[in-house]
N, C-alpha and C. Protein backbone atom coordinates (compact mmCIF):
# COMPACT_ATOMS: atom_id res chain seq x y z
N UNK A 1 -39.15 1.74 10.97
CA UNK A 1 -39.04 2.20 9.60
C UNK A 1 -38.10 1.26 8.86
N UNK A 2 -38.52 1.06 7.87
CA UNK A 2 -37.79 -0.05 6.96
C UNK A 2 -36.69 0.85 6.26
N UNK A 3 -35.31 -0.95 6.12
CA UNK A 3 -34.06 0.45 5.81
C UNK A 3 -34.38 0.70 4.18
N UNK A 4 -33.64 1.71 3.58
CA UNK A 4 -33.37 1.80 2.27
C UNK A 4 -31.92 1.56 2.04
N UNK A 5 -32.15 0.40 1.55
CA UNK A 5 -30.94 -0.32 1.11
C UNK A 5 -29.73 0.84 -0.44
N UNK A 6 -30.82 1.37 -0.92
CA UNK A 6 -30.24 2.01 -2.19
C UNK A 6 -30.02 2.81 -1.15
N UNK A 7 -30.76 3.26 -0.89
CA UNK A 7 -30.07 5.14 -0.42
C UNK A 7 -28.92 5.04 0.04
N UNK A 8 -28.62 3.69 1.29
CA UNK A 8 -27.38 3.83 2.00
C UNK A 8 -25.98 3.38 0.70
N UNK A 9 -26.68 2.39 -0.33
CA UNK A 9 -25.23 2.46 -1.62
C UNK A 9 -24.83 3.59 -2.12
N UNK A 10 -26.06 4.56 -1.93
CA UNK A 10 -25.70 5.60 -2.47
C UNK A 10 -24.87 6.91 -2.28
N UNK A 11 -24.91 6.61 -0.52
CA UNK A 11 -24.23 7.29 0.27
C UNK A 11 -23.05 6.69 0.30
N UNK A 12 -22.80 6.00 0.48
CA UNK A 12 -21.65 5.44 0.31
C UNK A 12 -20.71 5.30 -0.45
N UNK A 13 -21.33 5.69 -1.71
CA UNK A 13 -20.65 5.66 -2.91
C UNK A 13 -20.39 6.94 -3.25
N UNK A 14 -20.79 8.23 -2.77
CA UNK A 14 -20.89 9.28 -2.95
C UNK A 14 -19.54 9.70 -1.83
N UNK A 15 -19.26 8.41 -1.04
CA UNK A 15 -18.22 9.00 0.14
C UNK A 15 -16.95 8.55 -0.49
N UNK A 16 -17.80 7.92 -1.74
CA UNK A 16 -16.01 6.97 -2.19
C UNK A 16 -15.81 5.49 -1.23
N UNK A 17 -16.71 4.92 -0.49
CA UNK A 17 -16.60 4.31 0.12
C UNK A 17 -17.28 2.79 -0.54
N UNK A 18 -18.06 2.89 -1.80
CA UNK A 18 -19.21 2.29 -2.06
C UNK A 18 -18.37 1.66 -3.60
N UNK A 19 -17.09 1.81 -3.53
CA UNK A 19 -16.30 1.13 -4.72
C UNK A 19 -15.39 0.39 -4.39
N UNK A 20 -15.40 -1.01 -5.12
CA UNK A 20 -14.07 -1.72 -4.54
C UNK A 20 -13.57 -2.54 -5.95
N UNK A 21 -13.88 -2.18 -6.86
CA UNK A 21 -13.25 -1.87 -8.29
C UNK A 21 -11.81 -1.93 -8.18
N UNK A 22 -10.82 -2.76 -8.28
CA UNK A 22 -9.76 -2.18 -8.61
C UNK A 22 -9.22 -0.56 -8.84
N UNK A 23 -8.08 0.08 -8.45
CA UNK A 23 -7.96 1.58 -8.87
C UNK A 23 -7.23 1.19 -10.46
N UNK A 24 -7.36 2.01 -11.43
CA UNK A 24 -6.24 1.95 -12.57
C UNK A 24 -5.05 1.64 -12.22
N UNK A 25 -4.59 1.29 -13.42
CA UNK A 25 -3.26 1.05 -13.54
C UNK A 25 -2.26 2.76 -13.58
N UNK A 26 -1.25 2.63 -12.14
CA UNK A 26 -0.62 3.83 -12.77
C UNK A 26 -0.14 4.19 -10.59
N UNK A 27 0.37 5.40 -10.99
CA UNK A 27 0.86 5.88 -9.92
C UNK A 27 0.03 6.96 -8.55
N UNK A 28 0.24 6.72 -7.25
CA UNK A 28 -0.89 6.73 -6.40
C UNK A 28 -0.17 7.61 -4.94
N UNK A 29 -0.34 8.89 -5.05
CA UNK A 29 0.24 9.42 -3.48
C UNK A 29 -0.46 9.26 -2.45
N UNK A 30 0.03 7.85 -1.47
CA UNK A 30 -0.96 7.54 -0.40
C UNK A 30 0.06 7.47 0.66
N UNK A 31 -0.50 7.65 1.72
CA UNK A 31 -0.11 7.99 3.13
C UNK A 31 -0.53 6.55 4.04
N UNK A 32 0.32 5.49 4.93
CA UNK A 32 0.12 4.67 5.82
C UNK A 32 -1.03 5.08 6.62
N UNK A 33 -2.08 4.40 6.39
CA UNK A 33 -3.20 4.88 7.60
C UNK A 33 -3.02 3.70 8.69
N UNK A 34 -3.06 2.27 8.72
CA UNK A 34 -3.26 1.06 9.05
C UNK A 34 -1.54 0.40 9.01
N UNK A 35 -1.48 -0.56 10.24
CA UNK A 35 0.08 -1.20 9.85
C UNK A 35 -0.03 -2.37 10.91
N UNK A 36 0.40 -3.69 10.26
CA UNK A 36 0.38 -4.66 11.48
C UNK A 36 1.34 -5.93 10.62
N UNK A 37 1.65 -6.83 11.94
CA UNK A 37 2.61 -7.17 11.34
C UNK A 37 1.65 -8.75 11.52
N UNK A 38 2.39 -9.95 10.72
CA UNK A 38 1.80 -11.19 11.23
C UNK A 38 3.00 -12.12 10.47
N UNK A 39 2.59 -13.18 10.18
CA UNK A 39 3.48 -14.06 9.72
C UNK A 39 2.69 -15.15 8.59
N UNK A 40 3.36 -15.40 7.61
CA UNK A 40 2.67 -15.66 6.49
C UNK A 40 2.64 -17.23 6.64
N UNK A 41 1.95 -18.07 5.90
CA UNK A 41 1.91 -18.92 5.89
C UNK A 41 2.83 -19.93 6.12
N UNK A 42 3.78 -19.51 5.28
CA UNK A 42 4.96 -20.48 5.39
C UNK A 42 6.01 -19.64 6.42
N UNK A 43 5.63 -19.08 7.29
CA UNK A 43 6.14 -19.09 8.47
C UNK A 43 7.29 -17.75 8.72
N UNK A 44 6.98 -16.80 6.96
CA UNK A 44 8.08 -15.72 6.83
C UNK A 44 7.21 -14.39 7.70
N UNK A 45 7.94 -13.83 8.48
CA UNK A 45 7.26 -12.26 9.13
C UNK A 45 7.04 -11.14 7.84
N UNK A 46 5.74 -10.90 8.10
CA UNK A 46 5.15 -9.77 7.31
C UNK A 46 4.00 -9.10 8.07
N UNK A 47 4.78 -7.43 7.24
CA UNK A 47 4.04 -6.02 7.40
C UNK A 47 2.99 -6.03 6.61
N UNK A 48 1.33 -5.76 7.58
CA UNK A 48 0.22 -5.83 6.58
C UNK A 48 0.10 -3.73 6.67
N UNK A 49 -0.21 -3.27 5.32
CA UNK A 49 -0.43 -1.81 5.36
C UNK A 49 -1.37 -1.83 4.46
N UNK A 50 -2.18 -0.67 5.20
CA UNK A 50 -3.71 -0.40 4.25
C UNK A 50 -3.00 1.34 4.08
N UNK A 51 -3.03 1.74 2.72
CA UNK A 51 -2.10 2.99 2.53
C UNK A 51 -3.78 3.57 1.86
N UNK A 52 -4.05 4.96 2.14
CA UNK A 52 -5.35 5.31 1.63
C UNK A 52 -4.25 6.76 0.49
N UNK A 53 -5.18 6.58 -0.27
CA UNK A 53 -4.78 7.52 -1.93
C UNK A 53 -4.91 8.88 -1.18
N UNK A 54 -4.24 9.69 -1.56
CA UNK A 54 -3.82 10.98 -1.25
C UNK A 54 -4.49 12.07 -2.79
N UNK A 55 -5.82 12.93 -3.30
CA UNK A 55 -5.74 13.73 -4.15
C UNK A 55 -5.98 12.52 -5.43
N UNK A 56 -6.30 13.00 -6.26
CA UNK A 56 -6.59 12.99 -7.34
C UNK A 56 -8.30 12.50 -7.46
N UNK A 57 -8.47 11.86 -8.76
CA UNK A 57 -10.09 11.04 -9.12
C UNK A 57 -10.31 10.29 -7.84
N UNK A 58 -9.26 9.55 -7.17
CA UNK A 58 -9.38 8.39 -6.39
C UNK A 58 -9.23 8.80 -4.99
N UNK A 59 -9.17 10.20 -4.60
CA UNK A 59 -8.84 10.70 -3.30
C UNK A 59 -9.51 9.65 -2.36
N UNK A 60 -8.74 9.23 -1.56
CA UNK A 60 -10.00 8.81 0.00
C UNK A 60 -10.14 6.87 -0.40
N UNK A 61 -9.66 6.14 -1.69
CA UNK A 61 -9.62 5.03 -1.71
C UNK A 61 -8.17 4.81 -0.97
N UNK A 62 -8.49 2.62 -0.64
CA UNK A 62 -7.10 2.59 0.09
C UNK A 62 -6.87 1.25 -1.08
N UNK A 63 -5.05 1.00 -0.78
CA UNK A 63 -4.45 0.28 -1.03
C UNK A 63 -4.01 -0.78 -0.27
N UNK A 64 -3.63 -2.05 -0.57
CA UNK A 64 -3.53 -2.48 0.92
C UNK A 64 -2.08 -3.39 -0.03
N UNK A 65 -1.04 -3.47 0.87
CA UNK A 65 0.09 -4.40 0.62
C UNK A 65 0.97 -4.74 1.71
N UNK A 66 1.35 -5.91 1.56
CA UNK A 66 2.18 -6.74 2.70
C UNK A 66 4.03 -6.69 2.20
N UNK A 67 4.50 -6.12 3.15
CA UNK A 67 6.34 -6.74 2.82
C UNK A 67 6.79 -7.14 3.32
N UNK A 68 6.98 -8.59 3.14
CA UNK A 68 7.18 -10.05 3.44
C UNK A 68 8.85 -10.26 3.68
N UNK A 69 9.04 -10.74 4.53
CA UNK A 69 10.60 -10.62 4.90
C UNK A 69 11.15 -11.94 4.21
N UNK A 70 12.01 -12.11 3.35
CA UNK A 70 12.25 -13.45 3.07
C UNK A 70 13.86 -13.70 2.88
N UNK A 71 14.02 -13.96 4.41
CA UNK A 71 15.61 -14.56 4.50
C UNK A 71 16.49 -15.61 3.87
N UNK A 72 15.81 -16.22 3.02
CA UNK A 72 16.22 -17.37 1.86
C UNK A 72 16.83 -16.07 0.46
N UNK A 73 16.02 -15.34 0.39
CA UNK A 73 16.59 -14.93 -0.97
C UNK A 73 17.28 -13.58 -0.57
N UNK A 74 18.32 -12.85 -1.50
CA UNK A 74 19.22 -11.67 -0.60
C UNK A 74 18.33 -10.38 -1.57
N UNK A 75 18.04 -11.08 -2.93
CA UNK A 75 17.22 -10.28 -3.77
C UNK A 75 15.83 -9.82 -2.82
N UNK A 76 15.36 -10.69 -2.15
CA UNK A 76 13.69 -10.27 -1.67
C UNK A 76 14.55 -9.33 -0.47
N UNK A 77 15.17 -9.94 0.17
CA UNK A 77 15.32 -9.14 1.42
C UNK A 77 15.80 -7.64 0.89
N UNK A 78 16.83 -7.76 -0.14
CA UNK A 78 17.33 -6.12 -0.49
C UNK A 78 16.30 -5.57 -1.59
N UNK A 79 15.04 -5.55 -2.01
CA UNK A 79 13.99 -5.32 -2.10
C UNK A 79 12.79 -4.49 -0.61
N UNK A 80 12.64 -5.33 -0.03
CA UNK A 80 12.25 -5.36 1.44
C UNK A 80 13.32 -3.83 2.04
N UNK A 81 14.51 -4.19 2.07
CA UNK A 81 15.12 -2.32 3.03
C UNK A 81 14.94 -1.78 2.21
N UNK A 82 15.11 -1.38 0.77
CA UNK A 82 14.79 -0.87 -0.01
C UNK A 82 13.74 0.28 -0.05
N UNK A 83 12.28 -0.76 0.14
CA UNK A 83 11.23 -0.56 0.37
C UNK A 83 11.01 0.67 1.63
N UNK A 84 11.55 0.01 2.87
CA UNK A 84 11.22 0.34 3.99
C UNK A 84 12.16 1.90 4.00
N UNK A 85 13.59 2.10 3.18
CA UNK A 85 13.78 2.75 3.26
C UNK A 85 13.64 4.34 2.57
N UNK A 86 12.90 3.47 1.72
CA UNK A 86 11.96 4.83 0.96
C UNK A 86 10.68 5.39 1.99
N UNK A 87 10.45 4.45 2.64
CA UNK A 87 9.26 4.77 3.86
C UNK A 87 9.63 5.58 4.56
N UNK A 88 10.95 5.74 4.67
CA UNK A 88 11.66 6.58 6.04
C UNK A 88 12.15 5.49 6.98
N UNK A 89 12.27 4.05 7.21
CA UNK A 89 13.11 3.29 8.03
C UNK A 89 14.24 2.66 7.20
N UNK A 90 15.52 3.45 7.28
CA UNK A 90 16.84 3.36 6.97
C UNK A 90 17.65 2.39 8.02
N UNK A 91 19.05 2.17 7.27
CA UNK A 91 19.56 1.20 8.02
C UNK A 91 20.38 1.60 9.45
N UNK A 92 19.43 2.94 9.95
CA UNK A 92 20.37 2.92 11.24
C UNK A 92 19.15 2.84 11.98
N UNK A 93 17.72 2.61 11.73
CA UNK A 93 16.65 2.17 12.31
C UNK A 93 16.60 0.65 12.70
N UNK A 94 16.94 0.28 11.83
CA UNK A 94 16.81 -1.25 11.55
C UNK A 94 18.43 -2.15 12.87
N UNK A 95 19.72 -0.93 12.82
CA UNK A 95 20.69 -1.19 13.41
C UNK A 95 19.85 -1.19 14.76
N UNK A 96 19.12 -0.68 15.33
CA UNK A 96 18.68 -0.55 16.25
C UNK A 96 17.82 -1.66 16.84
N UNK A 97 17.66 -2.81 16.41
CA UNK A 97 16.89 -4.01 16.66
C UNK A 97 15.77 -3.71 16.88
N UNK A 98 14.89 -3.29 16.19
CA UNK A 98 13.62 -2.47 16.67
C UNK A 98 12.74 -3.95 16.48
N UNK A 99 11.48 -3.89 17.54
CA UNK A 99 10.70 -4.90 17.53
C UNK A 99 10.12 -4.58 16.40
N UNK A 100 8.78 -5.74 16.10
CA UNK A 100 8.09 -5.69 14.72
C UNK A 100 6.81 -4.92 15.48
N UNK A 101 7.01 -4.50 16.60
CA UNK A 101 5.56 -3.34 17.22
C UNK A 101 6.12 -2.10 16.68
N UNK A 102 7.66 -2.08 17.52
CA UNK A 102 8.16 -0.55 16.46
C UNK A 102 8.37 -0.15 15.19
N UNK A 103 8.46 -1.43 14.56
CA UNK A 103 8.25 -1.65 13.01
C UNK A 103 7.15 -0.59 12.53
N UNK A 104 5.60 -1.43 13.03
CA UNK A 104 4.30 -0.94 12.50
C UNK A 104 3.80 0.18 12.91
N UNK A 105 4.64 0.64 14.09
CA UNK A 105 4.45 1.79 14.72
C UNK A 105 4.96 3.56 13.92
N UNK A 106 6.42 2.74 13.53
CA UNK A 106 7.12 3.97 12.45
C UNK A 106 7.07 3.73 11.19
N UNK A 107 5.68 2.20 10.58
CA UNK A 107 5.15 2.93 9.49
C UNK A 107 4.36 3.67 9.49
N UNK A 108 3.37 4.03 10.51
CA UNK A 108 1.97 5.12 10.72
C UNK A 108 3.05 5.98 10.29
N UNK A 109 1.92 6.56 8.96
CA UNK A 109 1.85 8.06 8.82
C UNK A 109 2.61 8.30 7.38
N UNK A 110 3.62 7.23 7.20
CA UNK A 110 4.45 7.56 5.97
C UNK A 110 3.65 7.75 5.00
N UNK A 111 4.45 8.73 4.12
CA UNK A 111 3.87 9.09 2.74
C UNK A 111 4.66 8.69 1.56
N UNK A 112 3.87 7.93 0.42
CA UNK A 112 5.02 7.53 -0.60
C UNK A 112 4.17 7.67 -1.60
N UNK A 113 4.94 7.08 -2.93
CA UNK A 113 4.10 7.50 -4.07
C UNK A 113 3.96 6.31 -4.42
N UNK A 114 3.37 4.99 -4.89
CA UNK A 114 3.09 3.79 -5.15
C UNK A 114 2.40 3.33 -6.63
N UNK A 115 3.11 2.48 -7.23
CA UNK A 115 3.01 2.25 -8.71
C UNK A 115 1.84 0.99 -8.56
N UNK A 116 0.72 1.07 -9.14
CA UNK A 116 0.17 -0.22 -8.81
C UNK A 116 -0.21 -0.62 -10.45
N UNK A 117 -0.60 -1.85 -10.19
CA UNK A 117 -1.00 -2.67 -11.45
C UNK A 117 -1.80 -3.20 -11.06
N UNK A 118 -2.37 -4.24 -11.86
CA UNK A 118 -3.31 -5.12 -11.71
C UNK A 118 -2.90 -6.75 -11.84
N UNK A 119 -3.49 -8.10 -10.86
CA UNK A 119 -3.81 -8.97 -11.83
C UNK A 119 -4.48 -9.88 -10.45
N UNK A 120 -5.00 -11.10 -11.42
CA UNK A 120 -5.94 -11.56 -10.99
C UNK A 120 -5.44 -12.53 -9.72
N UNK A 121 -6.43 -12.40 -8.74
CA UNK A 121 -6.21 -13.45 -7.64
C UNK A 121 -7.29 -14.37 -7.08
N UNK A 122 -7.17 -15.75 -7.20
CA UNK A 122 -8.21 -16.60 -6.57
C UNK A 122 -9.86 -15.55 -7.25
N UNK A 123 -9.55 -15.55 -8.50
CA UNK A 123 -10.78 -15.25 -9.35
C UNK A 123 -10.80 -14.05 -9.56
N UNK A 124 -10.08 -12.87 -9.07
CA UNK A 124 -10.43 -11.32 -9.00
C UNK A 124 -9.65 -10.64 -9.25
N UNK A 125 -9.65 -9.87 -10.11
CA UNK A 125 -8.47 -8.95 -10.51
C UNK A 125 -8.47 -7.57 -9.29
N UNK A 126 -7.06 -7.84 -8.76
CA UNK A 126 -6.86 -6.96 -7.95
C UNK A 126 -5.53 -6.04 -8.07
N UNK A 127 -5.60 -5.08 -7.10
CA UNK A 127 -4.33 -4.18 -7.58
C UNK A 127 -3.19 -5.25 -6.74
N UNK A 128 -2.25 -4.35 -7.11
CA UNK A 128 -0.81 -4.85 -6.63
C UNK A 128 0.35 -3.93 -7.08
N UNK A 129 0.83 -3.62 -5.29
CA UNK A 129 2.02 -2.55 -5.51
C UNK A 129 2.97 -2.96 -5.95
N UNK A 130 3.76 -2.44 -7.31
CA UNK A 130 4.97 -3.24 -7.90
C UNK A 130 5.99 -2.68 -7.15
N UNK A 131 6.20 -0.68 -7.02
CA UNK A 131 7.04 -0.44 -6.65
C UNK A 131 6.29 0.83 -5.59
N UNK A 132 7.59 0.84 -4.73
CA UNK A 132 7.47 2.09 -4.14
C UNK A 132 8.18 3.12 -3.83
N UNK A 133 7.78 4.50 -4.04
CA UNK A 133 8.86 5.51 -4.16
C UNK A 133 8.82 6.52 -3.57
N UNK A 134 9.19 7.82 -3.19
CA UNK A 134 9.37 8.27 -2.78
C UNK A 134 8.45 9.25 -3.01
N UNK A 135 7.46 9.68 -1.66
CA UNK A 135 6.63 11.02 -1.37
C UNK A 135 6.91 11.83 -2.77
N UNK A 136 6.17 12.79 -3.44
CA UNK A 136 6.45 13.61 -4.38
C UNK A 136 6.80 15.12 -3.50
N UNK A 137 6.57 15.21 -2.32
CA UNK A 137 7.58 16.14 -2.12
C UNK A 137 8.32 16.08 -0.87
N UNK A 138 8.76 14.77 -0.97
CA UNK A 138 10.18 14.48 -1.07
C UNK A 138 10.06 14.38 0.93
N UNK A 139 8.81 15.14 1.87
CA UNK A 139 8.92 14.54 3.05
C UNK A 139 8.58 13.06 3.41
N UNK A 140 8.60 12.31 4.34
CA UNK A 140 8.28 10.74 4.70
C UNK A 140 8.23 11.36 6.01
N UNK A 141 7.16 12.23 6.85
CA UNK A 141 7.33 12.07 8.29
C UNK A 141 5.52 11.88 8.55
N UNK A 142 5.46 11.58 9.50
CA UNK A 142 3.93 11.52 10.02
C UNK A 142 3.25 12.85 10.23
N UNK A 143 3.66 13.56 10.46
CA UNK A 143 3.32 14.87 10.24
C UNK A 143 2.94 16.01 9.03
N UNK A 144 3.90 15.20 7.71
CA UNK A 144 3.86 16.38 6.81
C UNK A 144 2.15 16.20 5.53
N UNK A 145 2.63 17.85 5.27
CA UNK A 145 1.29 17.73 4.59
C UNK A 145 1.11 16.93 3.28
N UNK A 146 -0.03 16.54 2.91
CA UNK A 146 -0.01 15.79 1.71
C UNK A 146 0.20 16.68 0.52
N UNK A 147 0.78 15.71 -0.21
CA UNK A 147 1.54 15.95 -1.83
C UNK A 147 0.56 17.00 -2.30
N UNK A 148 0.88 18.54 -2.71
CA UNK A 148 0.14 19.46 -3.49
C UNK A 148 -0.26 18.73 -4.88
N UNK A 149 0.40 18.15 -5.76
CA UNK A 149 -0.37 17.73 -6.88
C UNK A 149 0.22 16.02 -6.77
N UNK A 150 -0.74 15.18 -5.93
CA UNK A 150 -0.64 13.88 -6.55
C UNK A 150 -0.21 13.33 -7.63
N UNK A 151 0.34 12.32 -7.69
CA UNK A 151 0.64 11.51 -9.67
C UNK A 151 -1.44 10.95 -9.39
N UNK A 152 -1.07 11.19 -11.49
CA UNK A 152 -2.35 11.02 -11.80
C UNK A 152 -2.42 9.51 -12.28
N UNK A 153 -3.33 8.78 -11.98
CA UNK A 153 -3.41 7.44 -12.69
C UNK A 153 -2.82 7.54 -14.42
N UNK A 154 -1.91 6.33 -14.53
CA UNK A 154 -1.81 6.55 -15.93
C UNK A 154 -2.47 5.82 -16.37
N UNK A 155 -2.84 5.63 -18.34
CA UNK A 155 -4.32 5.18 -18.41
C UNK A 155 -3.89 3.62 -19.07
N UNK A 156 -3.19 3.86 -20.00
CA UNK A 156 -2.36 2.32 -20.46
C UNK A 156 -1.65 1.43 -19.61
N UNK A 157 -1.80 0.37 -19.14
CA UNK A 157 -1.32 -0.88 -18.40
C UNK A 157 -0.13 -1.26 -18.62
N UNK A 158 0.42 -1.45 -17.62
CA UNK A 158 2.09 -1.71 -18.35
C UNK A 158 1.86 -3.47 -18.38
N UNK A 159 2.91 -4.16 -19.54
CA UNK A 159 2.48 -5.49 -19.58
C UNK A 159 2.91 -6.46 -18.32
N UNK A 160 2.15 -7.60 -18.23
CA UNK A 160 1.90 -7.97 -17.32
C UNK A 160 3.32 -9.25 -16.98
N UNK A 161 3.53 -9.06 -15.81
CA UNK A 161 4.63 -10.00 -15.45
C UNK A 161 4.09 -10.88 -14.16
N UNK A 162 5.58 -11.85 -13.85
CA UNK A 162 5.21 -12.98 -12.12
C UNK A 162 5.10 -11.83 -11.45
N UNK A 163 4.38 -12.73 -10.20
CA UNK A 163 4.25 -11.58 -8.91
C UNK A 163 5.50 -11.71 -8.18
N UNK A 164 5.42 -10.52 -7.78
CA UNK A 164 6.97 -10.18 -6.74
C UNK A 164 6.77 -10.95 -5.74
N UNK A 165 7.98 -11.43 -5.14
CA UNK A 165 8.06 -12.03 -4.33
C UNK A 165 7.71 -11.25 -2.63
N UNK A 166 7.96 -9.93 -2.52
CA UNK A 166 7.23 -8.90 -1.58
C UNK A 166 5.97 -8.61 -1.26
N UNK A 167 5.28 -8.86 -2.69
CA UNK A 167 3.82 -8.23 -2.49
C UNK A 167 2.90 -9.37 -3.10
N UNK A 168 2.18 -9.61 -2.03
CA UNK A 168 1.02 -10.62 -2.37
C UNK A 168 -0.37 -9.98 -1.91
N UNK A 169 -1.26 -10.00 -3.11
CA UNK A 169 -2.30 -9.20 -2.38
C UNK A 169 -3.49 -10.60 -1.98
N UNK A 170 -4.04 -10.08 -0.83
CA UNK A 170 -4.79 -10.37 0.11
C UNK A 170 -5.83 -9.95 0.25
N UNK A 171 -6.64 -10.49 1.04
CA UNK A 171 -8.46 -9.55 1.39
C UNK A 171 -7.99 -9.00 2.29
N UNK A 172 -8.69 -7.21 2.15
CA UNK A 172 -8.32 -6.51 3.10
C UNK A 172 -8.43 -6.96 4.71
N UNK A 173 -7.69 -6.82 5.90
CA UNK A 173 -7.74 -6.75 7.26
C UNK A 173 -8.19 -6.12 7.56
């Protein structure tokens, strides 16, 4: 039997699976599904995370962002704990010399609330996490339940600036 190519876009798209549209500009309660670590080109260690949207229009899409360790600047690096420690890895995790397996290991599961924007890369306008903050209710464990009312995309774009030195977006892994 010959396939039907529509039917299966259609299913797919009906799963939320069948869009890869940029999400709006605006704020996003997503949970760590995916976490791995690698090393970037120029040779700095980075966390790859595919964070999937938690509730709202966009339930069930993912996000994907890298936080790039960069021991040259004290700004990127205190950006970077920052980050991690809104995730739930604080600086008595980190006192602990934890490998970069236990790294990706105690990001599974975190929940945060994530500001994304847009802009273009190698031809494509893609999202990009500017900031990240803290779960809207207020747990970060692998266990807890997701946010009762998600942040809703906001609809106006905030204006556009350089890319952070943390977040470079990439084709998904």
């Amino acid at each position: 039997m010959p396939v039907s190519w529509q039917n299966l876009m259609d299913e797919a798209s009906a799963a939320g699976g069948g869009s890869y549209e940029p999400l709006p500009v605006g704020d996003y309660s997503v949970v760590i599904e995916e976490a791995s670590h690698t090393t970037t080109q120029s040779g700095k260690l980075m966390f790859k995370t595919k964070m999937k949207v938690e509730g709202g229009p966009h339930d069930g899409r993912f996000v994907w962002n890298q936080f790039v360790i960069s021991p040259e600047s004290p700004n990127a690096l205190s950006i970077f704990f920052s980050q991690m420690k809104t995730l739930g890895l604080d600086s008595a995790f980190f006192a602990a010399q934890p490998s970069e397996d236990a790294i990706t290991s105690a990001l599974m599961g975190k929940r945060a609330t994530v500001s994304l924007q847009q802009r273009e890369w190698n031809g494509q306008v893609r999202n990009e996490v500017k900031k990240v903050m803290p779960p809207l209710n207020g747990a970060n464990v692998a266990s807890a339940p997701a946010a009762a009312t998600p942040a809703a995309p906001t609809a106006a774009p905030a204006p556009a600036h350089a890319p952070s030195a943390t977040s470079t977006p990439i084709a998904p892994f």
